[in-house]
Protein backbone atom coordinates (compact mmCIF):
# COMPACT_ATOMS: atom_id res chain seq x y z
CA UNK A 1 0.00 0.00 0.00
CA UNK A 2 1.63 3.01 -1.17
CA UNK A 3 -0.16 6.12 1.40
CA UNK A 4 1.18 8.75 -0.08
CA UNK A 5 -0.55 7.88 -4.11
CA UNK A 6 -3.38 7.05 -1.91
CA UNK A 7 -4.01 10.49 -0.59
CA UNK A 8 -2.70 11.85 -4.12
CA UNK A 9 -6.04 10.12 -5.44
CA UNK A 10 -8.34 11.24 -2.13
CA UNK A 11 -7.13 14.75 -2.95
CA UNK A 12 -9.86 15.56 -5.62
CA UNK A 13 -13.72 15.64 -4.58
CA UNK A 14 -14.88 14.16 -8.17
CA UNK A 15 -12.15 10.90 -7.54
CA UNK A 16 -13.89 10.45 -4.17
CA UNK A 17 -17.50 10.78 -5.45
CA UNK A 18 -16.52 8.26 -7.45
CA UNK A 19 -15.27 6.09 -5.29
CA UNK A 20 -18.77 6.67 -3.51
CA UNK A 21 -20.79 5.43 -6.18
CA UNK A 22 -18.53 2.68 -6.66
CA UNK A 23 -19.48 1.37 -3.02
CA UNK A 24 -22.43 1.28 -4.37
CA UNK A 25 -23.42 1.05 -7.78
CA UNK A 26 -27.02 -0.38 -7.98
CA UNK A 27 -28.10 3.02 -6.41
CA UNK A 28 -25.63 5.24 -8.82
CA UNK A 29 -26.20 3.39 -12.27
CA UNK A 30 -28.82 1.59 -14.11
CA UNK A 31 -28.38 -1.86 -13.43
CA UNK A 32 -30.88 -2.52 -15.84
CA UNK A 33 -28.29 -1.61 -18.39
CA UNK A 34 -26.18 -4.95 -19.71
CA UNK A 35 -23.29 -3.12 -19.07
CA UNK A 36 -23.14 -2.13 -15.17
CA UNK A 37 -22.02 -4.46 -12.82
CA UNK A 38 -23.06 -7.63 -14.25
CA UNK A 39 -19.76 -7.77 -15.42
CA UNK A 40 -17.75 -7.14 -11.51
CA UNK A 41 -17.95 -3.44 -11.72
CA UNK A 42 -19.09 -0.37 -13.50
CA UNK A 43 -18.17 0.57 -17.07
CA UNK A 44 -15.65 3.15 -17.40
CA UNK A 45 -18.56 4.43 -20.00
CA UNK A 46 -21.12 4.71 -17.12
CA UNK A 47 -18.89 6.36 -14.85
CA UNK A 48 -18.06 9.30 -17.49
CA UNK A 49 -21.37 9.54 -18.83
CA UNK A 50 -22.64 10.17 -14.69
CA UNK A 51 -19.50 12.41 -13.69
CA UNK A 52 -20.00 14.73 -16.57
CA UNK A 53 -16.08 15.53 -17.19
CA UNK A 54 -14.20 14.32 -20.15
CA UNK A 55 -13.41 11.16 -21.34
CA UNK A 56 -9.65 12.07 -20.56
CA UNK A 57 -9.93 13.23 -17.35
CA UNK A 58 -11.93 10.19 -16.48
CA UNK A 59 -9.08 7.62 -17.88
CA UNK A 60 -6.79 10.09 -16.08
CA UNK A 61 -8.73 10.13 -12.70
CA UNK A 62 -9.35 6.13 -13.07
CA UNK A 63 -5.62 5.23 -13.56
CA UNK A 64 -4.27 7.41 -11.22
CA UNK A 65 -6.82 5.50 -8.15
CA UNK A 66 -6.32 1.53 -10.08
CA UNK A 67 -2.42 2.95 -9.82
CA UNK A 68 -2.79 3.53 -5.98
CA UNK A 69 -4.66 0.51 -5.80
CA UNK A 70 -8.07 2.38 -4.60
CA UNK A 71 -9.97 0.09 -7.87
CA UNK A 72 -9.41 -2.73 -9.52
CA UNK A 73 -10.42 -3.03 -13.41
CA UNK A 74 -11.76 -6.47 -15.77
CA UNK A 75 -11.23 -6.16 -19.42
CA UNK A 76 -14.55 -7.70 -21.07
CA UNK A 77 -14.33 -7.46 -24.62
CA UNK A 78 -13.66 -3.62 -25.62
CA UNK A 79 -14.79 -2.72 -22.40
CA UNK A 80 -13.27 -2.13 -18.95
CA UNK A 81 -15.36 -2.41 -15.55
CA UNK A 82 -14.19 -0.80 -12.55
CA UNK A 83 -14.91 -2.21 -8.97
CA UNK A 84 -13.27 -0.89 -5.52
CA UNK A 85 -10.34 -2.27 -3.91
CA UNK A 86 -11.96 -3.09 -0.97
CA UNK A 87 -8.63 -4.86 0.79
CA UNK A 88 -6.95 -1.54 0.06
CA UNK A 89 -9.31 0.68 1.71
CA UNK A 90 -9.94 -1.73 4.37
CA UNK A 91 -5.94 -1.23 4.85
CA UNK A 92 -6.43 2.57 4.00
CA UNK A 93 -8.73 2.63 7.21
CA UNK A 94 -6.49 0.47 9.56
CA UNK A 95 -3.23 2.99 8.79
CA UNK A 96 -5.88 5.93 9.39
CA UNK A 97 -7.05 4.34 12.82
CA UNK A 98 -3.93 3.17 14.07
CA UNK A 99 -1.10 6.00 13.22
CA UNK A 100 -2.66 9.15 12.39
């Protein structure tokens, strides 16, 4: 667990809303739709077309939290799902509890 990417990524209100809806998605996305979270996570698709920034920034905001390990990704086909790393922020919150 690398803290200080960690907090790089927690240091934007959008990357943390989405990290919200991520916890959960049935109540952030249509779940009718085939492509959220049938497939282990949301579509990057969903998540830019319900953030309404770029799809640049998005790819940049997703990478930067799958690089500090904040989401994990699934390639299905052309498309990628993103899901929480729920072992990470489990650890996130243990570091924050026990030495800060």
């Amino acid at each position: 667990m690398n803290i200080i990417e960690i907090f790089k990524a927690l240091s934007n209100d959008k990357r943390v809303e989405i990290l919200q809806w991520l916890k959960e998605p049935e109540k952030h996305f249509d779940t009718t739709n085939e492509n959220v979270a049938i497939k282990g996570g949301v579509c990057v698709g969903d998540i830019h077309e319900k953030s309404g920034l770029s799809q640049s920034t998005i790819s940049q905001y997703l990478a930067m939290m799958q690089k500090a390990e904040l989401l994990e990704s699934v390639r299905h086909g052309k498309w990628t799902y993103y899901r929480r790393n729920e072992e990470t922020l489990s650890q996130l919150a243990g570091f924050i509890n026990q030495k800060l």
